[in-house]
N, C-alpha and C. Protein backbone atom coordinates (compact mmCIF):
# COMPACT_ATOMS: atom_id res chain seq x y z
N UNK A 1 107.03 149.78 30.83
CA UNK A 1 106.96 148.36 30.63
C UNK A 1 107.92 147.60 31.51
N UNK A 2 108.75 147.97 31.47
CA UNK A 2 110.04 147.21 32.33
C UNK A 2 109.62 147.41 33.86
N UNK A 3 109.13 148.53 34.48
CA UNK A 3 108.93 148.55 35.94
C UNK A 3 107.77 147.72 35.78
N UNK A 4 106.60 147.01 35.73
CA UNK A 4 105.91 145.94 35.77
C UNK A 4 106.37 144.98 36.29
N UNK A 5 106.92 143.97 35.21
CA UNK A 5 107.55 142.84 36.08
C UNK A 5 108.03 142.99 37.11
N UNK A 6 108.96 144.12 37.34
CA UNK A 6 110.04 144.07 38.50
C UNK A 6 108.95 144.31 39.54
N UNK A 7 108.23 144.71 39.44
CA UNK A 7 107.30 145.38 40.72
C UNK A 7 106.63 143.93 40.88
N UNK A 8 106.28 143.17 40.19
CA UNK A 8 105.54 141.80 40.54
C UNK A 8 106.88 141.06 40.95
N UNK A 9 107.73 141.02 41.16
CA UNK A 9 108.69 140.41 41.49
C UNK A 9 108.95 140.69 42.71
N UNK A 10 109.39 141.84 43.07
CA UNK A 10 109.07 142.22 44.13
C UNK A 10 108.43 142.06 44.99
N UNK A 11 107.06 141.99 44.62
CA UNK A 11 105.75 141.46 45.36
C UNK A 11 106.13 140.02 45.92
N UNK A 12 106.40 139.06 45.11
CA UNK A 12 106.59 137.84 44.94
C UNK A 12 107.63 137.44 46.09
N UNK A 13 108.74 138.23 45.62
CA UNK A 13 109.82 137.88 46.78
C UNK A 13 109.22 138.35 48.20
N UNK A 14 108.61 139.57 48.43
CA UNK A 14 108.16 139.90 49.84
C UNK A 14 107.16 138.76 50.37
N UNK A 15 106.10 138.11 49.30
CA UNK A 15 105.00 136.93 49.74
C UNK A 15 106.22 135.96 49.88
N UNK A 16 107.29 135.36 49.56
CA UNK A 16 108.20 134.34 49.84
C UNK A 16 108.79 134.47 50.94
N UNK A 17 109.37 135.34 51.54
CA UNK A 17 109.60 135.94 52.48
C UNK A 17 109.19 136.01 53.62
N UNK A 18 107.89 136.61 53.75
CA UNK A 18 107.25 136.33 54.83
C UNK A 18 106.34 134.71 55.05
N UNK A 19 106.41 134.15 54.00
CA UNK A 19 106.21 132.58 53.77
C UNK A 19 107.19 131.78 54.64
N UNK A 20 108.34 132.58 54.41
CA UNK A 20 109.67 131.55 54.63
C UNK A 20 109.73 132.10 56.27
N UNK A 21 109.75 132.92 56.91
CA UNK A 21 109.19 133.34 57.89
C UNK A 21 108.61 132.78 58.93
N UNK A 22 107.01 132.50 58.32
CA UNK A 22 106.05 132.30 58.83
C UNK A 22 106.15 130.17 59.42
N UNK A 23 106.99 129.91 57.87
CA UNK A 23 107.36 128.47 58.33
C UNK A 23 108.95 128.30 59.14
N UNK A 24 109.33 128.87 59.22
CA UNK A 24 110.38 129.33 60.79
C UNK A 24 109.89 129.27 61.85
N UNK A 25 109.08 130.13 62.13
CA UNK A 25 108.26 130.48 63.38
C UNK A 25 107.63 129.45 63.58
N UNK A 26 106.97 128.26 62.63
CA UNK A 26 106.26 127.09 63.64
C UNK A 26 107.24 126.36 63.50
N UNK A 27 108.46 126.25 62.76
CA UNK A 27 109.04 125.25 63.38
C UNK A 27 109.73 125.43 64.28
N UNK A 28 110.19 126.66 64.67
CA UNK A 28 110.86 126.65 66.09
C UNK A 28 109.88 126.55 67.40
N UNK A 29 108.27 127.23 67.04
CA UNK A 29 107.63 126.92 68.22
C UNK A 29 107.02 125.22 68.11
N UNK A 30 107.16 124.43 67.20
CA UNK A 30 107.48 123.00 67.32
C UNK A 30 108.50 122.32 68.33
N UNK A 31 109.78 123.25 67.56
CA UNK A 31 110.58 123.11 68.72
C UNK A 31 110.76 122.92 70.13
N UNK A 32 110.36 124.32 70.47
CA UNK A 32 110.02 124.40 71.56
C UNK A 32 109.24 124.12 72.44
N UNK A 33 107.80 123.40 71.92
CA UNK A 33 106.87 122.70 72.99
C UNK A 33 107.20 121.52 72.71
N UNK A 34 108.13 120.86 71.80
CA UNK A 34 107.83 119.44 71.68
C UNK A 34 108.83 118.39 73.06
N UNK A 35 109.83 119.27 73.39
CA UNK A 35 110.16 118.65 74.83
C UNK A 35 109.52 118.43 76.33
N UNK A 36 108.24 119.75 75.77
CA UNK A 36 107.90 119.64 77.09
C UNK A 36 107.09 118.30 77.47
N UNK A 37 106.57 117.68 75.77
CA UNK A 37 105.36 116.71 76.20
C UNK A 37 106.30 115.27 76.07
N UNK A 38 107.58 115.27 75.92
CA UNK A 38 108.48 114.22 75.91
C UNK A 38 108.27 114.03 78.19
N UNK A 39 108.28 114.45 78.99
CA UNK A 39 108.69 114.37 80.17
C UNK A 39 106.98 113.98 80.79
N UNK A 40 106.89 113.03 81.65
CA UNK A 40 105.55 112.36 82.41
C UNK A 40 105.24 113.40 83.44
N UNK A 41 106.24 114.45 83.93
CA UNK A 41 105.58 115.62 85.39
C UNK A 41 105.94 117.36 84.60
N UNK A 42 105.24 118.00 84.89
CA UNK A 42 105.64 119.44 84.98
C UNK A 42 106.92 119.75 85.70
N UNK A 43 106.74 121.00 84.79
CA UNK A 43 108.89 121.48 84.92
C UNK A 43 109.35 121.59 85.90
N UNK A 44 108.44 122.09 87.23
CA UNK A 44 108.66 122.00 88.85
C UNK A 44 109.29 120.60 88.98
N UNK A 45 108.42 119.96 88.51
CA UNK A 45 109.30 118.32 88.80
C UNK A 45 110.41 117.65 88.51
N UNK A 46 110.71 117.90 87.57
CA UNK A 46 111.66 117.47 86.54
C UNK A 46 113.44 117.82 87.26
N UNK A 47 114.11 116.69 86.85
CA UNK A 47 115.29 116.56 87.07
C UNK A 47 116.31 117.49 86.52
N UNK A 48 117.11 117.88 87.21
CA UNK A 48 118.06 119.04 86.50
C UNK A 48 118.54 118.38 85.49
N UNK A 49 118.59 119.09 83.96
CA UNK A 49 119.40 118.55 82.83
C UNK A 49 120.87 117.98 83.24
N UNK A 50 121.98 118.61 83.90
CA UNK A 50 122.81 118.26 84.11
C UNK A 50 123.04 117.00 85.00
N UNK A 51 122.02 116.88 85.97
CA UNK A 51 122.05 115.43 87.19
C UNK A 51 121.63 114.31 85.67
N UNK A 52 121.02 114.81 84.76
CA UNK A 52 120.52 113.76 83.85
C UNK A 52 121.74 113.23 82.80
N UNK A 53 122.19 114.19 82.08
CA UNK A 53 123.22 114.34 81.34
C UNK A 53 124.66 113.46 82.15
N UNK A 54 124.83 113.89 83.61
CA UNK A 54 125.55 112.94 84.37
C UNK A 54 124.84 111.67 84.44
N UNK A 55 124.44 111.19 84.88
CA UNK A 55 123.55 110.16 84.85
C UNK A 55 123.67 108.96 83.71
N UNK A 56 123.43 109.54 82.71
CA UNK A 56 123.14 109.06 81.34
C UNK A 56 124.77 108.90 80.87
N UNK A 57 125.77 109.58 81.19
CA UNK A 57 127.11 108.99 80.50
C UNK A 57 127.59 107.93 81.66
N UNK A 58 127.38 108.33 82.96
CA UNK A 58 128.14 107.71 83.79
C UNK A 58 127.42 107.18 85.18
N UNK A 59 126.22 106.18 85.27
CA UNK A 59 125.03 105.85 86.10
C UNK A 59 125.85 105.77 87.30
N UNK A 60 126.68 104.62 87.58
CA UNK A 60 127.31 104.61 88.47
C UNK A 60 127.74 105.71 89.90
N UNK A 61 127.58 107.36 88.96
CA UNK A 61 127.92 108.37 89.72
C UNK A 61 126.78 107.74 91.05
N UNK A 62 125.66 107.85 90.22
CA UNK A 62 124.10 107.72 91.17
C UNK A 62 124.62 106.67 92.40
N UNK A 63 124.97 105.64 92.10
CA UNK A 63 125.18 104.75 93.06
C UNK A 63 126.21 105.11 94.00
N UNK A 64 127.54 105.44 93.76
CA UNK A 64 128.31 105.84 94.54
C UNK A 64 128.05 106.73 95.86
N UNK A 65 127.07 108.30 94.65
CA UNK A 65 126.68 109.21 95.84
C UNK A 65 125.37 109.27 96.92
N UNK A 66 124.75 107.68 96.64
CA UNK A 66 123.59 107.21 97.46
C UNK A 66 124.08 106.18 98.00
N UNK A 67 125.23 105.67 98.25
CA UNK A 67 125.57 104.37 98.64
C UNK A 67 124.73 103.98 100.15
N UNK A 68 123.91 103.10 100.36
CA UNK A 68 123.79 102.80 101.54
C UNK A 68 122.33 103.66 101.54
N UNK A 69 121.56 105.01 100.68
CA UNK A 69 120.59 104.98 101.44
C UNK A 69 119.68 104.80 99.63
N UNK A 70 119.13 103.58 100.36
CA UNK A 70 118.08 103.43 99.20
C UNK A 70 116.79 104.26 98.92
N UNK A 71 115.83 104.41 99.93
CA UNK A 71 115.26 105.64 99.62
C UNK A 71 115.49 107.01 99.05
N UNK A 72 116.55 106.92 98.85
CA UNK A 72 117.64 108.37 97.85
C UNK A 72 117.64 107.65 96.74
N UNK A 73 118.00 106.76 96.69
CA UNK A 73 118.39 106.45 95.45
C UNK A 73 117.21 105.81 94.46
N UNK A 74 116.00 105.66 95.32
CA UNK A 74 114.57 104.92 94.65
C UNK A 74 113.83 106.38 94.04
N UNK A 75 114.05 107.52 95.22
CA UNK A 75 113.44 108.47 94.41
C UNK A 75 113.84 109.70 93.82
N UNK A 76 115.62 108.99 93.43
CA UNK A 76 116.41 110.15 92.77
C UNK A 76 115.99 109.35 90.94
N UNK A 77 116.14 108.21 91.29
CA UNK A 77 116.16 107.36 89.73
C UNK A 77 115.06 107.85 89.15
N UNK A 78 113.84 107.92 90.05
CA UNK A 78 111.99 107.72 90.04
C UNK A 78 111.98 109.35 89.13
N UNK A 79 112.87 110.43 89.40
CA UNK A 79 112.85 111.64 88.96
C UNK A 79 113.10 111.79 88.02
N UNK A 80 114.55 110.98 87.80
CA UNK A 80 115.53 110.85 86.51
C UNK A 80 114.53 110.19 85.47
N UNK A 81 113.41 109.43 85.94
CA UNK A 81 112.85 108.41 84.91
C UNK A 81 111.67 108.99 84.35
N UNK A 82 111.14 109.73 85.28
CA UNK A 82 109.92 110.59 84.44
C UNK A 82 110.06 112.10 84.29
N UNK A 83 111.22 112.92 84.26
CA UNK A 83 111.93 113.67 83.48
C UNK A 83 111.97 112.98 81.87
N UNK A 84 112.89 111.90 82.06
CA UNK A 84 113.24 111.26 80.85
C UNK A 84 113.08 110.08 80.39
N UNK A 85 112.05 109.21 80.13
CA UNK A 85 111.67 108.05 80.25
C UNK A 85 112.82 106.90 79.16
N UNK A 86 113.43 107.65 78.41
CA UNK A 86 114.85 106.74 77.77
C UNK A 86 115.62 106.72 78.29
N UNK A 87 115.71 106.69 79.46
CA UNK A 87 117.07 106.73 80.45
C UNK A 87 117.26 104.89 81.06
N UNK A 88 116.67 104.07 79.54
CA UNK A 88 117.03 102.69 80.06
C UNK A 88 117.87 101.95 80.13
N UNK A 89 119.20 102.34 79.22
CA UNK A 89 120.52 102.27 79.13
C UNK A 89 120.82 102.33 80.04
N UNK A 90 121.01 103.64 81.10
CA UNK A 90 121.90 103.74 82.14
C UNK A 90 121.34 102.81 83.36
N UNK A 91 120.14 102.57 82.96
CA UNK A 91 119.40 101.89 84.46
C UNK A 91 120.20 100.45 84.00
N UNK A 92 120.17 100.11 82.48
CA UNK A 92 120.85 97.98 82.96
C UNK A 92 122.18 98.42 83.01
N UNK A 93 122.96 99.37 82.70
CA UNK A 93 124.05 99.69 83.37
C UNK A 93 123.63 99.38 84.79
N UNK A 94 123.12 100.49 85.94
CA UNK A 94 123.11 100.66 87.04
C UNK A 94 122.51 99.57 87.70
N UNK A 95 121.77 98.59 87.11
CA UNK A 95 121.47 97.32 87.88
C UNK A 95 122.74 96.08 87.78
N UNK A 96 123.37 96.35 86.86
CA UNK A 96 124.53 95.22 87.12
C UNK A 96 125.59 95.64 87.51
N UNK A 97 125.64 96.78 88.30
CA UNK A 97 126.79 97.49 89.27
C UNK A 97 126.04 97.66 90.95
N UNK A 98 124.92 97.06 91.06
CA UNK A 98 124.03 97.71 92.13
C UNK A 98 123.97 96.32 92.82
N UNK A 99 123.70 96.27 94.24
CA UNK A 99 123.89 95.22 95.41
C UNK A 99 122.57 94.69 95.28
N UNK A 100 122.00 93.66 96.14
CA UNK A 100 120.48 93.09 95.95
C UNK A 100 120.06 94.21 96.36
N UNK A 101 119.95 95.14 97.50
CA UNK A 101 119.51 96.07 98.40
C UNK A 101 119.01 97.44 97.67
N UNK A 102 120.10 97.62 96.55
CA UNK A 102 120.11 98.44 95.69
C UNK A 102 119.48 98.50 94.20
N UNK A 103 119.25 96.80 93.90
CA UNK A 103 118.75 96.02 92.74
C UNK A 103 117.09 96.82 93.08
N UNK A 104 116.90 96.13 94.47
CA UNK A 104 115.30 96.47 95.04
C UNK A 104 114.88 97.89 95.20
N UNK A 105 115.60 98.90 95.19
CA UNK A 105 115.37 100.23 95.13
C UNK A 105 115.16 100.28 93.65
N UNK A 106 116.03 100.31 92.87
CA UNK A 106 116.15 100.43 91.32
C UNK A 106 114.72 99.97 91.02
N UNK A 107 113.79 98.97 91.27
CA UNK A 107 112.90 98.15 90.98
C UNK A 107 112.11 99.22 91.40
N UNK A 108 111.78 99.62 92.46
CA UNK A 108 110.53 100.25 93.14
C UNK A 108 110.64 101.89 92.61
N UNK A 109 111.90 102.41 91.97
CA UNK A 109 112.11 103.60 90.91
C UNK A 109 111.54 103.43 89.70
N UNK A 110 111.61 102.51 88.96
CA UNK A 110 111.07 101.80 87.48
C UNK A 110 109.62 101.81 88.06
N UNK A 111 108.38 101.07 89.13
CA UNK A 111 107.23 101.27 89.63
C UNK A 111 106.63 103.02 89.81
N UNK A 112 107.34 103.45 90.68
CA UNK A 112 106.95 104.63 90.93
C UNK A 112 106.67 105.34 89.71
N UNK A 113 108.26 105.67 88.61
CA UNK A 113 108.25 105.80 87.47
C UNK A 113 107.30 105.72 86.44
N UNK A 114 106.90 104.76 86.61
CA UNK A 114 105.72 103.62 85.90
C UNK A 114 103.92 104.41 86.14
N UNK A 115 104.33 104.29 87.68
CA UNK A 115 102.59 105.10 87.77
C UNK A 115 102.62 106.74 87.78
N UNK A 116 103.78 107.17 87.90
CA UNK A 116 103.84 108.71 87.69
C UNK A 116 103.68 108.93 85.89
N UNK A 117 103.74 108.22 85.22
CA UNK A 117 103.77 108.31 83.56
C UNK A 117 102.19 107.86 83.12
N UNK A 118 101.65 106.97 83.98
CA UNK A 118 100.58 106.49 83.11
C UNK A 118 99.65 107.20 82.69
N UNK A 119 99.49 108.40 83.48
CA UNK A 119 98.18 109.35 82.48
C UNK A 119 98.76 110.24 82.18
N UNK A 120 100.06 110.86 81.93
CA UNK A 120 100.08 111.60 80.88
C UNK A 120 101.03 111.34 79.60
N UNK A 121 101.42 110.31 79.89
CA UNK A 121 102.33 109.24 78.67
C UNK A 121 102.28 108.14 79.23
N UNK A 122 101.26 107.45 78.55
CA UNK A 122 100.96 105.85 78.72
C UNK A 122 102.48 104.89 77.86
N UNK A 123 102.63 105.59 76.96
CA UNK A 123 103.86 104.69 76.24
C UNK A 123 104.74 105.10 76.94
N UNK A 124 105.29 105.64 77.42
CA UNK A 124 106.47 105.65 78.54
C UNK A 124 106.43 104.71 79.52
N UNK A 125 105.01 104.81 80.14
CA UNK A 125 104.83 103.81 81.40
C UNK A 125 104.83 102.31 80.78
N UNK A 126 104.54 102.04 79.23
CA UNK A 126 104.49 100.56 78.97
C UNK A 126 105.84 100.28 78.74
N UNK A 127 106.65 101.24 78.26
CA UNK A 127 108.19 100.71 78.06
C UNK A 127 108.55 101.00 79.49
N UNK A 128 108.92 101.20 80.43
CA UNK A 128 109.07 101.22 81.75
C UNK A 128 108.52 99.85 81.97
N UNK A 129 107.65 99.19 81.80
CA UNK A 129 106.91 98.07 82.46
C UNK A 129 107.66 96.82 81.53
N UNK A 130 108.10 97.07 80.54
CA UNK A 130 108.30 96.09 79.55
C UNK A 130 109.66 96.14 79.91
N UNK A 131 110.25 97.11 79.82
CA UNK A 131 111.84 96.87 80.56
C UNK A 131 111.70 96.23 81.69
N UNK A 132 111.11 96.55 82.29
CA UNK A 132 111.78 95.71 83.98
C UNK A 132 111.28 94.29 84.04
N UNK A 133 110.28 93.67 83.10
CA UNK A 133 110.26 92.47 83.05
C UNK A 133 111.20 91.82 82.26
N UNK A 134 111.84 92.71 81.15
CA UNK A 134 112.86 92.19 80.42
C UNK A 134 114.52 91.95 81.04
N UNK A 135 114.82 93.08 82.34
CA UNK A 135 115.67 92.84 83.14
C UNK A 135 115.93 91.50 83.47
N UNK A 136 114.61 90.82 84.03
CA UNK A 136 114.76 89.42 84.37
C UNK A 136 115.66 89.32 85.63
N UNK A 137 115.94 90.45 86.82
CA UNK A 137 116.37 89.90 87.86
C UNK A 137 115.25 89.89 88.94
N UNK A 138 115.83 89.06 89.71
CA UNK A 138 114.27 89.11 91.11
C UNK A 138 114.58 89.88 92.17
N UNK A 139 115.39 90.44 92.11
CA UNK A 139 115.88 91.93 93.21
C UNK A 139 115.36 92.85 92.50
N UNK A 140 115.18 93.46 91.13
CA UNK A 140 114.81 94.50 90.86
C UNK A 140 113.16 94.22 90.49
N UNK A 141 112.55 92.71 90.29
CA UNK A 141 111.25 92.65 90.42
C UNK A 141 110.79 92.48 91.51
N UNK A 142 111.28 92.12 92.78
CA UNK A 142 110.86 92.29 93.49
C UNK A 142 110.47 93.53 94.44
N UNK A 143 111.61 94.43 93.87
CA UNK A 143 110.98 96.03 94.24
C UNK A 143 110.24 96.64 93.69
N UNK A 144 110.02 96.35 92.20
CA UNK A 144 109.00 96.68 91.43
C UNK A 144 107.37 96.17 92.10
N UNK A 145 107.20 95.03 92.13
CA UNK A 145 106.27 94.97 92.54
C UNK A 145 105.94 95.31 94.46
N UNK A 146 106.94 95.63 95.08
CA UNK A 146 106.49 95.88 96.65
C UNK A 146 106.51 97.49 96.28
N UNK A 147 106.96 98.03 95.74
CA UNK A 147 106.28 99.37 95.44
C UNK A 147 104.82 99.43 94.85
N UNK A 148 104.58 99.13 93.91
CA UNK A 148 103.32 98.95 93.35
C UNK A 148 102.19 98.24 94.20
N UNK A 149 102.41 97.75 95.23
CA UNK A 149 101.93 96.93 96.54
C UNK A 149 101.64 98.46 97.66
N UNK A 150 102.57 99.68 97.31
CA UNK A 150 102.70 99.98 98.69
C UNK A 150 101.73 101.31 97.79
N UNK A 151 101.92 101.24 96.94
CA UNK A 151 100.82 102.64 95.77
C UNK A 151 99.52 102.24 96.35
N UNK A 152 99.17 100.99 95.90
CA UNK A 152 97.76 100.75 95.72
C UNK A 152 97.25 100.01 97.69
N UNK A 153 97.62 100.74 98.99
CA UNK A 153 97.65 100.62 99.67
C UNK A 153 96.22 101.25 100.22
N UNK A 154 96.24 102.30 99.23
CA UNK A 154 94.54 103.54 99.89
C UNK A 154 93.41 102.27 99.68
N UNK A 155 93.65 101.13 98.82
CA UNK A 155 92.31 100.17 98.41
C UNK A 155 92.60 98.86 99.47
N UNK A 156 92.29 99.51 100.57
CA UNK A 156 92.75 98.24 101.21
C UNK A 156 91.03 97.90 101.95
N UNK A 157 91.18 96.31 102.57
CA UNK A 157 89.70 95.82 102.79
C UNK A 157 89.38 96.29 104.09
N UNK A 158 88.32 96.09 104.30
CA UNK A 158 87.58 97.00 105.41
C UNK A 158 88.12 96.27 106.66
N UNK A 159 87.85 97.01 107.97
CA UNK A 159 88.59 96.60 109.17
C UNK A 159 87.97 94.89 109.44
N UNK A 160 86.65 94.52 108.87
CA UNK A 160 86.24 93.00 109.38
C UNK A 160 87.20 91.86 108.81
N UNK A 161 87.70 92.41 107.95
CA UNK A 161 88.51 92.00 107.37
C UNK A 161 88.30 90.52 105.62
N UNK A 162 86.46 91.04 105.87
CA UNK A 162 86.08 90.51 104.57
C UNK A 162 86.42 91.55 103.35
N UNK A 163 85.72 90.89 102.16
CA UNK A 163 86.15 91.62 100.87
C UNK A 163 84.51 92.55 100.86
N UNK A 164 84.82 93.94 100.46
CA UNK A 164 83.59 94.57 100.21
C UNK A 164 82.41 94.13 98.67
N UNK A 165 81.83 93.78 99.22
CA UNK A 165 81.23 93.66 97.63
C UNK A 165 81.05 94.46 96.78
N UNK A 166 81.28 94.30 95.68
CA UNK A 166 81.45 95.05 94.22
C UNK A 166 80.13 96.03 94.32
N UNK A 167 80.25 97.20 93.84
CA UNK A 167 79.67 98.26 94.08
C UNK A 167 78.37 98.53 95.04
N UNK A 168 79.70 98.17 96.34
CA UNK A 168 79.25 98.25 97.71
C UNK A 168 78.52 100.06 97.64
N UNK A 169 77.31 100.26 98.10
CA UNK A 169 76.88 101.41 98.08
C UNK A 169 76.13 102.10 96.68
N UNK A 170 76.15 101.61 95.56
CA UNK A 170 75.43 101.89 94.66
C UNK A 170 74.20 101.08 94.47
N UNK A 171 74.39 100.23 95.40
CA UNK A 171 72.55 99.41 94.92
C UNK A 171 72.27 99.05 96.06
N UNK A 172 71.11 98.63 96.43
CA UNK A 172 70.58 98.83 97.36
C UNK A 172 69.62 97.63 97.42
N UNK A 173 68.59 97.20 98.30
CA UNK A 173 67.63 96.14 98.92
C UNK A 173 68.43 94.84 99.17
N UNK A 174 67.36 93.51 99.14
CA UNK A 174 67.86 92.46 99.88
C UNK A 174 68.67 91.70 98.69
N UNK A 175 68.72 91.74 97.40
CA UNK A 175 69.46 91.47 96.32
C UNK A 175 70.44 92.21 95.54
N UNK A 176 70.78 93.54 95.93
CA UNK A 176 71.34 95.17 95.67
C UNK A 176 70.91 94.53 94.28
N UNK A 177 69.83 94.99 93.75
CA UNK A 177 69.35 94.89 92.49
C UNK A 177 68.65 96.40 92.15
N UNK A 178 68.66 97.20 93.61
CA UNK A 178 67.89 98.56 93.36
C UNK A 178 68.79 99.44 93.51
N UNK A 179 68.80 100.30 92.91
CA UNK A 179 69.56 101.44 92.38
C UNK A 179 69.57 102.38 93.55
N UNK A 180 70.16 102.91 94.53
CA UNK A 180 70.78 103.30 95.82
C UNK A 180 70.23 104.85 96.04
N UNK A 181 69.66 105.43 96.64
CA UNK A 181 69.64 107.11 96.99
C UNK A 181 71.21 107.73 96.33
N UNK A 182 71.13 108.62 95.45
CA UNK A 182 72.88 109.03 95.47
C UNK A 182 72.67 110.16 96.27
N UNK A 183 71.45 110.76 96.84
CA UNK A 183 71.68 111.90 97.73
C UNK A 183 71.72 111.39 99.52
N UNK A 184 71.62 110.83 99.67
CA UNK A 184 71.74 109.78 100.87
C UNK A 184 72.65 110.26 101.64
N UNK A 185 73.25 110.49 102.96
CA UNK A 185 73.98 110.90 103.52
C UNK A 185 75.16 109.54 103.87
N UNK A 186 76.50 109.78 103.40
CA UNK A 186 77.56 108.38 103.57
C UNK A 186 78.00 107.95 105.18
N UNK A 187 77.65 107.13 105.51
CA UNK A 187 77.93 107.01 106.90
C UNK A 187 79.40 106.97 107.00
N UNK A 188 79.93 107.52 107.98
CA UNK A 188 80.97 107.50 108.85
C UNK A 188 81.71 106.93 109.47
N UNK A 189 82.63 106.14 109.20
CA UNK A 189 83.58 105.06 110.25
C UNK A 189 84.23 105.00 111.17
């Protein structure tokens, strides 16, 4: 009579056990994938923890050791920012220690930033976009937008220098009201 219970007890503690276990194991593999989908590029891309960790206590480092070349410093930030898209602290730090020259790099880092995030973390890229209008300086919007000017450069108008009409090549006759060959061979420029 007495070995009964104990033997269901037993049982009981081993099902708790491997219960308690089993909810370990997803929360550490929670753990562990949940940083990866915090960052806008794959791990090849991504900024060394430590350049970030510097960064983030003390922005200024950034400026000092890029002084003078802004293209270093547009696409050291641009790294730092889609590694870690809360790194907005150190940026209004680093814009009210930064020259106009340097304001306009910072700007076109927050852009780049901005379109490197949008398809695989859209809310990163809207707080990125919402910060730099909230900055409110015109050195760092103005690099924001001549970057975003220099992205969307592949859509540029044809050599006559008119505008192409809206789904130039999908329709066809003297009203493009007819629906176009899609096996058609694309002419050549």
């Amino acid at each position: 009579m007495h070995g009964k219970p104990m033997m269901r007890c037993l049982r009981f503690a081993a099902v708790d056990r491997r219960l308690a276990l089993l909810l370990i194991c997803t929360a550490l593999s929670v753990f562990a994938f949940s940083p990866s989908r915090a960052q806008c590029v794959d791990f090849s891309d991504r900024a060394k923890k430590i350049d970030l960790d510097t960064f983030s206590k003390s922005p200024i480092v950034l400026l000092e050791s890029m002084h003078g070349n802004k293209d270093k410093l547009k696409s050291q930030l641009a790294a730092y920012l889609v590694t870690n898209p809360d790194l907005m602290a150190p940026v209004r730090t680093l814009v009210s220690e930064a020259t106009a020259e340097e304001r306009e790099a910072i700007g076109a880092a927050l852009r780049i930033a901005e379109m490197r995030c949008t398809i695989r973390k859209p809310s990163a890229a809207q707080k990125i976009a919402s910060f730099t209008q909230r900055i409110e300086d015109s050195a760092v919007i103005k690099g924001y937008y001549a970057a975003g000017e220099d992205q969307s450069s592949t859509a540029k108008l044809p050599d006559n220098g008119k505008k192409a009409p809206a789904g130039d090549g999908l329709l066809s006759g003297q009203w493009k009201t007819e629906i176009a060959d899609p096996f058609k061979p694309i002419p050549i420029k």
